[in-house]
C-alpha atoms as a PDB file:
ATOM      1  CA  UNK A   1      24.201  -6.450  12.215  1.00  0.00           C
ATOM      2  CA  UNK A   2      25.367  -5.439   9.198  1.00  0.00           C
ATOM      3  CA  UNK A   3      26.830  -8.510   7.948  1.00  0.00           C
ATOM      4  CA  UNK A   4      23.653 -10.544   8.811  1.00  0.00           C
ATOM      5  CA  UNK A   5      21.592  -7.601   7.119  1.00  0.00           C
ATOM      6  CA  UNK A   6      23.897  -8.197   3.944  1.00  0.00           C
ATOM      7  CA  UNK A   7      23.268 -12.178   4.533  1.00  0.00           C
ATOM      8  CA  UNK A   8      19.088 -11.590   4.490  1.00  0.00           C
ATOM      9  CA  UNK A   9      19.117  -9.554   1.386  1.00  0.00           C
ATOM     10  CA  UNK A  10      21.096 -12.181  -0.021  1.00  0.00           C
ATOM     11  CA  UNK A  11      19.058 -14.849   0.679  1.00  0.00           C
ATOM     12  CA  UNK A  12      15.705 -13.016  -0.350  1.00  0.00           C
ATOM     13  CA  UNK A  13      17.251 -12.219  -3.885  1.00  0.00           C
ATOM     14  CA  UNK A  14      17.533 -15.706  -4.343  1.00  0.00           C
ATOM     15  CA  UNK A  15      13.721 -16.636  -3.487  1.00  0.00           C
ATOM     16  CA  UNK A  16      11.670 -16.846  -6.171  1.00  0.00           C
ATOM     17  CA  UNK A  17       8.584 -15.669  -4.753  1.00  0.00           C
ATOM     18  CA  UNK A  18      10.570 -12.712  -4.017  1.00  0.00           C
ATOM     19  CA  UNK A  19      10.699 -11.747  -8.197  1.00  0.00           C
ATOM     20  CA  UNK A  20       7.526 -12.891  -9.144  1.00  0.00           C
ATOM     21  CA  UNK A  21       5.495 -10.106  -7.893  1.00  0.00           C
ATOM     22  CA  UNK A  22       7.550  -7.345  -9.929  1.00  0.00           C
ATOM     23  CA  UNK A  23       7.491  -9.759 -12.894  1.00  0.00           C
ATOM     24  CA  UNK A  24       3.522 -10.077 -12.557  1.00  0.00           C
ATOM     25  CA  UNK A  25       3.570  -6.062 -12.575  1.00  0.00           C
ATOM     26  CA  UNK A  26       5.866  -5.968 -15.497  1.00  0.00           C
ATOM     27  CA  UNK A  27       3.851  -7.966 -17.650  1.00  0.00           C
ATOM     28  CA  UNK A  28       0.374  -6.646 -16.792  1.00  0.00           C
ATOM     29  CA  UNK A  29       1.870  -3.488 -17.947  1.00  0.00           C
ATOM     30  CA  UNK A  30       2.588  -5.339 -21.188  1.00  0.00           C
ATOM     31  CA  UNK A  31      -0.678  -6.387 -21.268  1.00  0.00           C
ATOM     32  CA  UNK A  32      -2.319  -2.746 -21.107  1.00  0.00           C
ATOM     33  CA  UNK A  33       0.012  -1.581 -23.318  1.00  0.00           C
ATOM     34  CA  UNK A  34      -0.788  -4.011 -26.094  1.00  0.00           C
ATOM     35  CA  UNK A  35      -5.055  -3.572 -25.763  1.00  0.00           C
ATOM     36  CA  UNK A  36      -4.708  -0.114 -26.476  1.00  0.00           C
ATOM     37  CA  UNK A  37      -6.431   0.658 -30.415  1.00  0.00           C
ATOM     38  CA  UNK A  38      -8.907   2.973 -31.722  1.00  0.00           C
ATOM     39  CA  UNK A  39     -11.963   1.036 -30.518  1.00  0.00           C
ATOM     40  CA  UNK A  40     -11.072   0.276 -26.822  1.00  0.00           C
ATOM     41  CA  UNK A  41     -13.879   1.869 -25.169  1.00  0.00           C
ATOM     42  CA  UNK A  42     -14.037  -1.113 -22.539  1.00  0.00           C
ATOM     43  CA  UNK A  43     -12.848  -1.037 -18.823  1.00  0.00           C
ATOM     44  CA  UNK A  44      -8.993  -0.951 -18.328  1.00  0.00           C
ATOM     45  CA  UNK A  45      -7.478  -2.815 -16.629  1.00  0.00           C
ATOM     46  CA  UNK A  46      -6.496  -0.478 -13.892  1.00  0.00           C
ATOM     47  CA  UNK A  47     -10.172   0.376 -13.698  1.00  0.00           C
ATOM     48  CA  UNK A  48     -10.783  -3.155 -12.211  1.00  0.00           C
ATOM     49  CA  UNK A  49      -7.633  -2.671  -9.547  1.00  0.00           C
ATOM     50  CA  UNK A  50      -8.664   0.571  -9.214  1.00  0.00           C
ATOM     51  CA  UNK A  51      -6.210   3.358  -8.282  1.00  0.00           C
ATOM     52  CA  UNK A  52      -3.059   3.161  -6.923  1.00  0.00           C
ATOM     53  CA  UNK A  53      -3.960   3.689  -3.341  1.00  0.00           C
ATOM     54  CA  UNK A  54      -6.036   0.959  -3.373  1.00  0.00           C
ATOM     55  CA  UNK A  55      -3.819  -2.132  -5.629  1.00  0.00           C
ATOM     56  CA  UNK A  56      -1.249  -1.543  -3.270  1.00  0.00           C
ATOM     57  CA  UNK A  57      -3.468  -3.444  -0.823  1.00  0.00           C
ATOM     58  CA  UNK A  58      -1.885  -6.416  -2.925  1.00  0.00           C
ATOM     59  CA  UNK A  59       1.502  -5.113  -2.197  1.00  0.00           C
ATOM     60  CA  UNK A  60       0.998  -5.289   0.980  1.00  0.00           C
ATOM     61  CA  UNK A  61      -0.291  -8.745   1.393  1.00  0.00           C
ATOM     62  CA  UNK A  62       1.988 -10.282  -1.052  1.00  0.00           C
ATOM     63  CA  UNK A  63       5.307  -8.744   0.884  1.00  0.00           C
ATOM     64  CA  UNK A  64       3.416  -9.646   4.588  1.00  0.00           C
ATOM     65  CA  UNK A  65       3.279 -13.661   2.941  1.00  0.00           C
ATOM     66  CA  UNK A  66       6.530 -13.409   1.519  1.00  0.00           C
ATOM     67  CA  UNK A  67       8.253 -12.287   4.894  1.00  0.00           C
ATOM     68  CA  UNK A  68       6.103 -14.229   6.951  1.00  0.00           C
ATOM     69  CA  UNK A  69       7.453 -17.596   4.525  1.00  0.00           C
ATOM     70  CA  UNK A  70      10.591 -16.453   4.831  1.00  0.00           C
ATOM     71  CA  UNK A  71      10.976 -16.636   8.659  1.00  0.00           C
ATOM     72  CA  UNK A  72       9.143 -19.947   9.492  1.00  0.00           C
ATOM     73  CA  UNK A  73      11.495 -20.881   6.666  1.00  0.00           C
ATOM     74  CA  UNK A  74      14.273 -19.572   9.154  1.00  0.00           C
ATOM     75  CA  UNK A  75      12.640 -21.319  12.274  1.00  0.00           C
ATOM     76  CA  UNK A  76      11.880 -24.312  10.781  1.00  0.00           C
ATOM     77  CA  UNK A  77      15.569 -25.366   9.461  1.00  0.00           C
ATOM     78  CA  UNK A  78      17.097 -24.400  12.329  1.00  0.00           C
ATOM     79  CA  UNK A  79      18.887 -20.750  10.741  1.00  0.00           C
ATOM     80  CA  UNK A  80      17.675 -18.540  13.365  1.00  0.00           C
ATOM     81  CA  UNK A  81      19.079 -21.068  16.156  1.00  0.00           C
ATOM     82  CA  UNK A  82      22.230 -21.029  14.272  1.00  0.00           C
ATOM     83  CA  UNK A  83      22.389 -17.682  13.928  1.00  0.00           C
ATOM     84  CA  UNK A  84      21.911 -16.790  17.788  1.00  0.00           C
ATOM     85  CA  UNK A  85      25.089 -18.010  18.864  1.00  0.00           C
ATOM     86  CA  UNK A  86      26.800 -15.177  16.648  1.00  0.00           C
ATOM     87  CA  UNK A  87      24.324 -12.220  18.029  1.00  0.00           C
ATOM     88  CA  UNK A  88      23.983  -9.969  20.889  1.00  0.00           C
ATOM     89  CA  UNK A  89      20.010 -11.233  21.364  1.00  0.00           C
ATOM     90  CA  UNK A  90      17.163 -12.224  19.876  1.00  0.00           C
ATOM     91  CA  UNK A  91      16.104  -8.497  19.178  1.00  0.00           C
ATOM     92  CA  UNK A  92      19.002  -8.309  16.562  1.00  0.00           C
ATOM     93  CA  UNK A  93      16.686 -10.414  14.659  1.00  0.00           C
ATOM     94  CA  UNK A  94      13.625  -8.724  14.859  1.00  0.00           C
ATOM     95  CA  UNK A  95      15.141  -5.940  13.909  1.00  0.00           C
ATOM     96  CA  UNK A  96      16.705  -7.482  10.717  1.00  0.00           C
ATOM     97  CA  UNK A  97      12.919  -8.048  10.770  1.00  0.00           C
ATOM     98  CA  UNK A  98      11.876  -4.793  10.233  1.00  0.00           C
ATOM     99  CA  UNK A  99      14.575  -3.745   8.032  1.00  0.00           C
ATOM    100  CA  UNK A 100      14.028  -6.007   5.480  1.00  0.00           C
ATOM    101  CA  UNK A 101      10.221  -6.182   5.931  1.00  0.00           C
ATOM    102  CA  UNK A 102      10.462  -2.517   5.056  1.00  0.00           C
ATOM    103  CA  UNK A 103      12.769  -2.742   1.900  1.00  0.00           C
ATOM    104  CA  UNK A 104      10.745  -5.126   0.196  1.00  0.00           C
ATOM    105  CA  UNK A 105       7.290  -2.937   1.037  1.00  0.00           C
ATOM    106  CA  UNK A 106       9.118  -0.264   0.047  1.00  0.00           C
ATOM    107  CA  UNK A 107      10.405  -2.097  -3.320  1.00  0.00           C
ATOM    108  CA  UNK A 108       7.286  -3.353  -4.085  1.00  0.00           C
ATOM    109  CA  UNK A 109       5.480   0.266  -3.753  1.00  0.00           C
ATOM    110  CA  UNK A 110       8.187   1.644  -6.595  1.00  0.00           C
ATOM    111  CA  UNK A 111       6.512  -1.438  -8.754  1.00  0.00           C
ATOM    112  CA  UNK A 112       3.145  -0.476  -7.722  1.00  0.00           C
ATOM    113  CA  UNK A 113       3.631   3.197  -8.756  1.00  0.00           C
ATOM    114  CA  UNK A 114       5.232   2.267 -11.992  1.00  0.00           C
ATOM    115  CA  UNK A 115       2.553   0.265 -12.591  1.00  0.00           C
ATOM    116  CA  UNK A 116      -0.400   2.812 -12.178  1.00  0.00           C
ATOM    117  CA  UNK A 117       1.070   6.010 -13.747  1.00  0.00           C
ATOM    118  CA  UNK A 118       2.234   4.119 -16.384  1.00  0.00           C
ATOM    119  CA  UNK A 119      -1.628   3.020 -16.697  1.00  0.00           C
ATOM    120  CA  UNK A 120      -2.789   6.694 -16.334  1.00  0.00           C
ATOM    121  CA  UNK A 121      -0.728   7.125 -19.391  1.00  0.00           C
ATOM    122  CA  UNK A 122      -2.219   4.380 -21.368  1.00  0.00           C
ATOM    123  CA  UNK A 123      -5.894   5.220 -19.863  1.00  0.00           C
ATOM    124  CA  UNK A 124      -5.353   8.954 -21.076  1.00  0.00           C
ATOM    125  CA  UNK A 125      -4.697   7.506 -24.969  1.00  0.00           C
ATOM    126  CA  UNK A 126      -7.368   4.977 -24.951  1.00  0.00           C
ATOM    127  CA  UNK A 127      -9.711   7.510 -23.679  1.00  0.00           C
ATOM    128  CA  UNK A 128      -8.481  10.232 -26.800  1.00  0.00           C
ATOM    129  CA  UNK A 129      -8.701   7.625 -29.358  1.00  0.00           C
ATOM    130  CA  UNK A 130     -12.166   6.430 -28.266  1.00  0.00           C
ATOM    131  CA  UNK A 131     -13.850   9.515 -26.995  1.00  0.00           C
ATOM    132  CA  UNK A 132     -11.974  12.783 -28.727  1.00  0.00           C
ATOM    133  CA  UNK A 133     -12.881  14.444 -25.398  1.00  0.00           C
ATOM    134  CA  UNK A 134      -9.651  15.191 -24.294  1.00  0.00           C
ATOM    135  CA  UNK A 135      -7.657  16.914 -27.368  1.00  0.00           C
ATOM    136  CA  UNK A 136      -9.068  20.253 -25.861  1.00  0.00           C
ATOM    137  CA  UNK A 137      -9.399  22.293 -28.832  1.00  0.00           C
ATOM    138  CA  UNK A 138      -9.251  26.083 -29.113  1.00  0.00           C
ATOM    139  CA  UNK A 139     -13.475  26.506 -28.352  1.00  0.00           C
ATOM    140  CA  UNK A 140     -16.489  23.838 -27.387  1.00  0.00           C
ATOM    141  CA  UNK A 141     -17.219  24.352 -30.600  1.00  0.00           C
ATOM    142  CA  UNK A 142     -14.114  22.487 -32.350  1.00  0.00           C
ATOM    143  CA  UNK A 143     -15.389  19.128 -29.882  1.00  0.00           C
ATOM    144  CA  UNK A 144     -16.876  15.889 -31.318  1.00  0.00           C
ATOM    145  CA  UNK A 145     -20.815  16.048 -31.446  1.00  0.00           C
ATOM    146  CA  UNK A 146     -22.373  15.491 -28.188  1.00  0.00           C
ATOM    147  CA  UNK A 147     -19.365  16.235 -25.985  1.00  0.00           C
ATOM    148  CA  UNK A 148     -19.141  20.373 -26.265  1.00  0.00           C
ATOM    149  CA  UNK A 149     -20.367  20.667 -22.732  1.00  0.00           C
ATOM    150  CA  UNK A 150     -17.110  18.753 -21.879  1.00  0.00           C
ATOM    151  CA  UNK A 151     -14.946  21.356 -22.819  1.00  0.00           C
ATOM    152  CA  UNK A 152     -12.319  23.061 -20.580  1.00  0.00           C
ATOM    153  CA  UNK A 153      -9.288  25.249 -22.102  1.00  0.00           C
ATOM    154  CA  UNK A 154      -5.556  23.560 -21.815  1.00  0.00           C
ATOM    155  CA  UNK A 155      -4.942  26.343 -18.795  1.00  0.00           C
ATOM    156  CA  UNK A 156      -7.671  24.962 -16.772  1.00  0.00           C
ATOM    157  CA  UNK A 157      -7.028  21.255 -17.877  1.00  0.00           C
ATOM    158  CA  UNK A 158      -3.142  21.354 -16.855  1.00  0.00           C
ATOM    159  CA  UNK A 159      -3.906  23.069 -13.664  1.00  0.00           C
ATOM    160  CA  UNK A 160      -6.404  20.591 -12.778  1.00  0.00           C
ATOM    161  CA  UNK A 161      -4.093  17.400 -13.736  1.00  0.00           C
ATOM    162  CA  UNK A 162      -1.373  18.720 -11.848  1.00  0.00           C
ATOM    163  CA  UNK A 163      -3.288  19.022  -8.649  1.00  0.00           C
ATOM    164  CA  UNK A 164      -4.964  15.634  -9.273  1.00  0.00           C
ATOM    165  CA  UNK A 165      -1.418  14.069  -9.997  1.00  0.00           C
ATOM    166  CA  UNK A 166       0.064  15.564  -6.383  1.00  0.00           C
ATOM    167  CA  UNK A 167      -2.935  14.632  -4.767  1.00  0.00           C
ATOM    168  CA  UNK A 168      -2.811  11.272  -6.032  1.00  0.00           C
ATOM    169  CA  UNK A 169       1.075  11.305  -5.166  1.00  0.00           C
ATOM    170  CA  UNK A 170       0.927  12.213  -1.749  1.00  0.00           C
ATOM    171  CA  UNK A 171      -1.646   9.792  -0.982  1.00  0.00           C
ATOM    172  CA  UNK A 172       0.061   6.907  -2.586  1.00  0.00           C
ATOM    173  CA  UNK A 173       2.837   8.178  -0.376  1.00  0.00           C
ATOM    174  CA  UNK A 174       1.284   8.076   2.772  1.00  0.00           C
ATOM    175  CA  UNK A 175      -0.486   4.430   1.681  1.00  0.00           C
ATOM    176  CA  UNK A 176       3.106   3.605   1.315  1.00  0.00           C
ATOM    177  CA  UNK A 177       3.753   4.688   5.263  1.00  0.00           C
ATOM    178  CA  UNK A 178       0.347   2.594   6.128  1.00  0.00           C
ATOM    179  CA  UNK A 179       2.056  -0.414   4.205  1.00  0.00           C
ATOM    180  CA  UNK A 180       5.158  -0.492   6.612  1.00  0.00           C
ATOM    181  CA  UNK A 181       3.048   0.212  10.025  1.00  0.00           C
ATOM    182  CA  UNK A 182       1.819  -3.503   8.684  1.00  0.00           C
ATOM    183  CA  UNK A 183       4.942  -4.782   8.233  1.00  0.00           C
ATOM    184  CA  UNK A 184       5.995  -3.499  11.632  1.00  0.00           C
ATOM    185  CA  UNK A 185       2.632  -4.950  12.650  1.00  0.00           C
ATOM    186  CA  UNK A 186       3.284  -8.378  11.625  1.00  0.00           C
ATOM    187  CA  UNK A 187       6.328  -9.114  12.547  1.00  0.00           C
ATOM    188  CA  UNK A 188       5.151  -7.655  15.993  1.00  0.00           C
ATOM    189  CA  UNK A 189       2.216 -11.095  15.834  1.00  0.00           C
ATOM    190  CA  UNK A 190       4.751 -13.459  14.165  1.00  0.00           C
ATOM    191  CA  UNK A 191       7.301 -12.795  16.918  1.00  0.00           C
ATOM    192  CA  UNK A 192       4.261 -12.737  19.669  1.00  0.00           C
ATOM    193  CA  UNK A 193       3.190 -16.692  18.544  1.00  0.00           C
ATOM    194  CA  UNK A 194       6.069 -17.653  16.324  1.00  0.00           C
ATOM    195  CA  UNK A 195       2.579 -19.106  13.997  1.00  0.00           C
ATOM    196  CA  UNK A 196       3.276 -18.821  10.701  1.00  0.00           C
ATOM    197  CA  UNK A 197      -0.660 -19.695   9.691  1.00  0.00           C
ATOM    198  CA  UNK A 198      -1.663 -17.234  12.575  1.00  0.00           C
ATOM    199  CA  UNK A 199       0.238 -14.897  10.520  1.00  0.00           C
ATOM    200  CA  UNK A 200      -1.021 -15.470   7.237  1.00  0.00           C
ATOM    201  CA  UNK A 201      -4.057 -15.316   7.841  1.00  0.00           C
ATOM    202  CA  UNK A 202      -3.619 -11.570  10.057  1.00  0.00           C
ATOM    203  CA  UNK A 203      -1.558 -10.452   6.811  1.00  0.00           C
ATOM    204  CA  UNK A 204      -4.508 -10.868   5.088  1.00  0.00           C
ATOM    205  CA  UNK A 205      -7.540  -9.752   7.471  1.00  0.00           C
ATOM    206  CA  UNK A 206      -5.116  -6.411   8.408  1.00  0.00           C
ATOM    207  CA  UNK A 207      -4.765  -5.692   4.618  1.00  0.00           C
ATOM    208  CA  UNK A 208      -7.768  -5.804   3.449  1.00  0.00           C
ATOM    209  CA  UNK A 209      -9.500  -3.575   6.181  1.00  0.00           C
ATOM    210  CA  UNK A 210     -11.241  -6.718   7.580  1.00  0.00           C
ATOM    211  CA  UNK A 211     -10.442  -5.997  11.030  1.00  0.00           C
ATOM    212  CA  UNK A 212     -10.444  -2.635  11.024  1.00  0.00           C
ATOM    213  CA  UNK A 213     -14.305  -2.931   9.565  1.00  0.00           C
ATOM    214  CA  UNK A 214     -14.700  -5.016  12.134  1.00  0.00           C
ATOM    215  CA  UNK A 215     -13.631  -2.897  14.846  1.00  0.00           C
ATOM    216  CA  UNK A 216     -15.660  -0.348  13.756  1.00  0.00           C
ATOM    217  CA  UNK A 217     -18.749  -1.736  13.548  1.00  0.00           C
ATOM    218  CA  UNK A 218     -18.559  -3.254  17.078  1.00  0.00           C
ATOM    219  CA  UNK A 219     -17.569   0.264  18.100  1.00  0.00           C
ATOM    220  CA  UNK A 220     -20.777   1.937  16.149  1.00  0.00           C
ATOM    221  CA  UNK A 221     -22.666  -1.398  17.712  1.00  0.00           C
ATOM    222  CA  UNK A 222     -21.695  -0.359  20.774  1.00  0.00           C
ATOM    223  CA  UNK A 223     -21.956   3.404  21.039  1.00  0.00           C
ATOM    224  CA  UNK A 224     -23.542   4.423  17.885  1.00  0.00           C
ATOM    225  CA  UNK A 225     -20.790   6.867  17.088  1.00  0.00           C
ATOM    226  CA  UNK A 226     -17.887   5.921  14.823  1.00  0.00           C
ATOM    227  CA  UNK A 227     -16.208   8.966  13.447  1.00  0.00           C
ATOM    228  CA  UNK A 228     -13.405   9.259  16.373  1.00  0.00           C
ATOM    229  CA  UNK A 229     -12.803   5.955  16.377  1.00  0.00           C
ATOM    230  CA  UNK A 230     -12.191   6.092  12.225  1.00  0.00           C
ATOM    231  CA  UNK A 231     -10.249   9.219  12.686  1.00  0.00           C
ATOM    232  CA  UNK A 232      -7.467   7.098  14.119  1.00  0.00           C
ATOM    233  CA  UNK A 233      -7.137   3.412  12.505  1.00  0.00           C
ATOM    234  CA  UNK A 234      -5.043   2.975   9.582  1.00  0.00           C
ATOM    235  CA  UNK A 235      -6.923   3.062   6.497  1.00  0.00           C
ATOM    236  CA  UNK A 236     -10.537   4.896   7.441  1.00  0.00           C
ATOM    237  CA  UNK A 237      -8.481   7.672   8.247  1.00  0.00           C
ATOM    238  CA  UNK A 238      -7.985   8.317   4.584  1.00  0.00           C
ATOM    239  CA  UNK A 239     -11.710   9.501   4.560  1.00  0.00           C
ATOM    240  CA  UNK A 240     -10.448  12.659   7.176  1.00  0.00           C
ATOM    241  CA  UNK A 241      -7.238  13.427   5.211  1.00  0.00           C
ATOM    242  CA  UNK A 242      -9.359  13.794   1.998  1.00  0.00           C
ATOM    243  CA  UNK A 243      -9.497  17.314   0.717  1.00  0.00           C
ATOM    244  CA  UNK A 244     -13.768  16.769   1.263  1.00  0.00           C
ATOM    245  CA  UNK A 245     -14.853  14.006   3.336  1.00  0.00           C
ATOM    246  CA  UNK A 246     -18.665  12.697   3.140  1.00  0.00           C
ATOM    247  CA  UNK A 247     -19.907  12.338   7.078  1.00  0.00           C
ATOM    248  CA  UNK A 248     -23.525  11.811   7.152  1.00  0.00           C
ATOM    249  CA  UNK A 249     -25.305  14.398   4.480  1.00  0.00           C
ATOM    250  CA  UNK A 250     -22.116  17.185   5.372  1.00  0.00           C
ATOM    251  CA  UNK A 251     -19.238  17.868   3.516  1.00  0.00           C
ATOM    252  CA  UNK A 252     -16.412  18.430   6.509  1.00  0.00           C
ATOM    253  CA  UNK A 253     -12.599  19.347   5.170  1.00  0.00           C
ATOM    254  CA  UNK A 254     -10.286  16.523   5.723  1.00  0.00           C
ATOM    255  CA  UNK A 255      -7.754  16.974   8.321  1.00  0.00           C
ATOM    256  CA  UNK A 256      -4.076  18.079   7.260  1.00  0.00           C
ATOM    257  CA  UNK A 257      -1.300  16.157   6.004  1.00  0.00           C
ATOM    258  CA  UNK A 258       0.901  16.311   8.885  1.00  0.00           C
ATOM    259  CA  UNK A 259      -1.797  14.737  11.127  1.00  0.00           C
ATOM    260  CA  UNK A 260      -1.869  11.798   9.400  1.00  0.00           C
ATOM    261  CA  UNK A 261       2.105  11.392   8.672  1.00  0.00           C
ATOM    262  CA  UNK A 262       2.615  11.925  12.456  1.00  0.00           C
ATOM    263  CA  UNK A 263      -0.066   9.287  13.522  1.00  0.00           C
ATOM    264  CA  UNK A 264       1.070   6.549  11.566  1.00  0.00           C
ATOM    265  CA  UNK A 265       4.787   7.715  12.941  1.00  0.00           C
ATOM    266  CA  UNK A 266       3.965   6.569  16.359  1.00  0.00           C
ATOM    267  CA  UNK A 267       1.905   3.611  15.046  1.00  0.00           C
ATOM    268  CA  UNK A 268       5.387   2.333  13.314  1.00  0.00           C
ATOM    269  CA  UNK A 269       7.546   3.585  16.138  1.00  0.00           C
ATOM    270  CA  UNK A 270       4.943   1.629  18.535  1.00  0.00           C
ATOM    271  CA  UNK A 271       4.507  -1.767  16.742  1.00  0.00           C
ATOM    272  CA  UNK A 272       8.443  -2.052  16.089  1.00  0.00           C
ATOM    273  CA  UNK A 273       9.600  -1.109  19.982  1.00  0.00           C
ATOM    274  CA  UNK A 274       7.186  -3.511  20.970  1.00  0.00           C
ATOM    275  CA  UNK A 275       8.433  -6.327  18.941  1.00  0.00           C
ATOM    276  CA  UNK A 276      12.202  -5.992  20.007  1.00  0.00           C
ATOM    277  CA  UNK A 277      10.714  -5.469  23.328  1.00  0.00           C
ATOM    278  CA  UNK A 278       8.939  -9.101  23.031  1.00  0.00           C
ATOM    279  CA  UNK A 279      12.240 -10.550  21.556  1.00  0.00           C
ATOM    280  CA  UNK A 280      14.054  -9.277  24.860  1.00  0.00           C
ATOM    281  CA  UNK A 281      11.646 -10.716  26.877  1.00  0.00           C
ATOM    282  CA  UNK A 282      11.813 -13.773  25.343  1.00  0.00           C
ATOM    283  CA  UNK A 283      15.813 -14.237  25.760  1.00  0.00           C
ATOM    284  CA  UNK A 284      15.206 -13.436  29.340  1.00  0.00           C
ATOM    285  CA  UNK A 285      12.880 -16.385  30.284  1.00  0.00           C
END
């Protein structure tokens, strides 16, 4: 396995869909860099992607096409036929699935998190030079005119960047875990109909929450309740690992971290057994 492992990799690092994603990151950070003046007082950027947890939505569906090209790529000139005759089974493939499915999310995450604390950064000077808000001086006195109720002291304003950086951290993290239950997810379909346009299309819907909206609306249709339901699918569970989460007109704590880490555990450890279990049962008919 390792040798065929070594043979993927290879092949991916010469596909040149496979760079232009980082590239794209790369120079949008160029871009952001280079609009930052004295007078930028207009929405960044990362404002319109949003936060992290949420542009890596794009990560997700630009690895899930990528992968998803790559093996009808495989079926369709004959490599994975080739390439039987030197394996054990079929599963041996699906799990070279996985693994490389999961280095690229993985690779493309590190681009996505360079990408948005970098932007913090560049957010943080556009919003000094614009507003003056954030130079915390000595008393709410020392602030520009009209902003002295904005005032905290550097104690309080370290203390609550540092919690808001971890927070955002941990989350990314665990958006990162979410990223490769997809992958595991997807090559669980492709190897179900071998369809690459099935696929596609699924890459898509799954990563941007379409079906798991729509599941939950049929659910709320159907019973009128929706919070256990949300508590376990893959991204409305966020809502329940927030440190607050809005249910109704109550504030209820989130649930803890480990909760969620262990949940989307067994979702991965789930969707990948079952797609080496589909590839066995395939050699067998």
């Amino acid at each position: 396995m390792t040798g065929l492992l070594k043979m993927e990799f290879r092949r991916l690092f010469k596909s040149f869909f496979f760079w232009a994603y980082p590239v794209i990151i790369v120079v949008l950070l160029i871009i952001n860099k280079l609009s930052v003046n004295e007078k930028q007082d207009e929405i960044a950027l990362t404002v319109v992607l949003e936060l992290s947890t949420n542009i890596l939505y794009i990560a997700m569906i630009v690895c899930g096409i990528l992968m998803v090209s790559f093996w009808s790529k495989e079926d369709k000139h004959g490599y994975t036929k080739n390439i039987l005759g030197n394996v054990s089974g079929r599963h041996i493939l699906t799990i070279v699935k996985l693994i490389t499915s999961t280095c690229v999310m993985l690779f493309y995450s590190v681009f996505n998190f360079i990408y948005c604390f970098v932007s913090y950064k560049i957010e943080f000077e556009k919003m000094v030079k614009t507003y003056r808000v954030y130079l915390y001086p000595e008393s709410a006195d020392l602030m520009p005119k009209g902003f002295e109720d904005r005032w905290i002291s550097r104690e309080q304003y370290d203390l609550e960047t540092a919690e808001y950086f971890n927070r955002t951290i941990h989350r990314y993290l665990l958006m990162v875990l979410v990223g490769l239950v997809i992958m595991a997810l997807i090559v669980l379909l492709y190897e179900l109909l071998r369809s690459a346009t099935f696929a596609y299309v699924m890459v898509i819907l799954v990563s941007t929450k379409f079906i798991e909206n729509l599941v939950l609306n049929l659910v709320a249709l159907i019973t009128d309740k929706i919070d256990p339901v949300a508590q376990n699918l893959l991204f409305t569970q966020f809502m329940y690992f927030d440190e607050y989460a809005s249910v109704g007109e109550e504030m209820n704590p989130g649930l803890p971290l480990w909760t969620f880490l262990v949940r989307n555990i067994i979702y991965l450890a789930v969707l990948a057994t079952s797609a080496i279990l589909i590839s066995k049962k395939k050699d067998s008919v």
